[in-house]
Protein backbone atom coordinates (compact mmCIF):
# COMPACT_ATOMS: atom_id res chain seq x y z
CA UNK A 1 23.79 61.72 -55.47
CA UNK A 2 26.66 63.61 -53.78
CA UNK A 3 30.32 65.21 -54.24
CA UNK A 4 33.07 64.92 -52.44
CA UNK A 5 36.20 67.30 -52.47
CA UNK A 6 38.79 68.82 -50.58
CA UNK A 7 38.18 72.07 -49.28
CA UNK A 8 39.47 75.15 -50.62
CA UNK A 9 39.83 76.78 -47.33
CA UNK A 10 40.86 74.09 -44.89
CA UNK A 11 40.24 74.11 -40.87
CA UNK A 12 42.18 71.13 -40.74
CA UNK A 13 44.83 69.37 -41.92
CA UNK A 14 42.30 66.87 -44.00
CA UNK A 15 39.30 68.66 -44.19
CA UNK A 16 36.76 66.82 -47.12
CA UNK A 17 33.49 68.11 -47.97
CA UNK A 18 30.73 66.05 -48.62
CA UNK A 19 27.55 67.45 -50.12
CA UNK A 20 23.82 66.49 -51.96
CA UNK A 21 23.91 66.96 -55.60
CA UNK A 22 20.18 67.92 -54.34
CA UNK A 23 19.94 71.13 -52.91
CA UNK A 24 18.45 70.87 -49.10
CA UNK A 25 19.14 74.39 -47.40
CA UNK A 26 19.23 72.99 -44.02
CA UNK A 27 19.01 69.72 -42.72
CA UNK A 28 15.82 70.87 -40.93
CA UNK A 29 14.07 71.51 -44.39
CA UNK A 30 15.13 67.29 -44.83
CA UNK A 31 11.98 64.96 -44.96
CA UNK A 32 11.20 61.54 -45.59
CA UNK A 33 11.52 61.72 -49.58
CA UNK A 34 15.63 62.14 -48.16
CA UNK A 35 16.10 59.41 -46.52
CA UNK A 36 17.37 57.87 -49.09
CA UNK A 37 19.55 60.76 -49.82
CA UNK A 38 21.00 61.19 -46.48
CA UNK A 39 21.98 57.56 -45.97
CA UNK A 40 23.30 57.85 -49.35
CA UNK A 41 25.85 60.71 -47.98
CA UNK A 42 26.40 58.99 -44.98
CA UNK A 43 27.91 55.82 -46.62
CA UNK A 44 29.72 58.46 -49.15
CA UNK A 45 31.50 59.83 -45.56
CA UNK A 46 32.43 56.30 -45.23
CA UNK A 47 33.87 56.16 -47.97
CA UNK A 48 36.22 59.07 -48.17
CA UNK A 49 37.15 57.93 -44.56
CA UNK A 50 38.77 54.55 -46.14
CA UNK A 51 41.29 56.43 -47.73
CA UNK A 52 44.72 55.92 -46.29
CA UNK A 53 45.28 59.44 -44.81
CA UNK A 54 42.16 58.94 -42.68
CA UNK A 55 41.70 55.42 -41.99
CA UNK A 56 45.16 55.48 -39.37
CA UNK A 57 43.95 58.27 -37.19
CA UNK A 58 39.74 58.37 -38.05
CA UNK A 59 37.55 61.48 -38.81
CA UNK A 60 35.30 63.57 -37.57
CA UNK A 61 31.96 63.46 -39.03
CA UNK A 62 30.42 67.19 -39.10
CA UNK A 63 26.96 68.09 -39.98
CA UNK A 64 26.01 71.84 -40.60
CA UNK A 65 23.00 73.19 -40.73
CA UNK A 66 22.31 76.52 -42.22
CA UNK A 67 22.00 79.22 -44.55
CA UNK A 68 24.91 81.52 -45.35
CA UNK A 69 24.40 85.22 -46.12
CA UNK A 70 26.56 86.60 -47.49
């Protein structure tokens, strides 16, 4: 239900994505048949965050919400 991999153009010094194998554009286009889905990716966040090089100092969880164009 969702992938999880380093990004190729990092802000920070560990900087994971975490994304629906569904395609939602925005997380304002989201609606109840996603609620599995997004509780799904939430626990997936979780997940990644057990690893050792973010379970000493935590994460930040970021959520973005829209449409690139270019």
């Amino acid at each position: 239900m969702a992938l999880a991999f380093k990004d190729i153009s990092p802000q920070a010094p560990v900087h994971i994505l975490v994304i629906p194998k569904e395609p939602i554009p925005k997380l304002a286009d989201a609606g109840d048949q996603h609620q599995a889905l997004l509780g799904h990716l939430l626990l997936t966040v979780k997940r990644v965050g057990l690893s050792p090089e973010l379970k000493k100092k935590g994460y930040a969880l970021l959520c973005v919400s829209y449409v690139r164009s270019d």
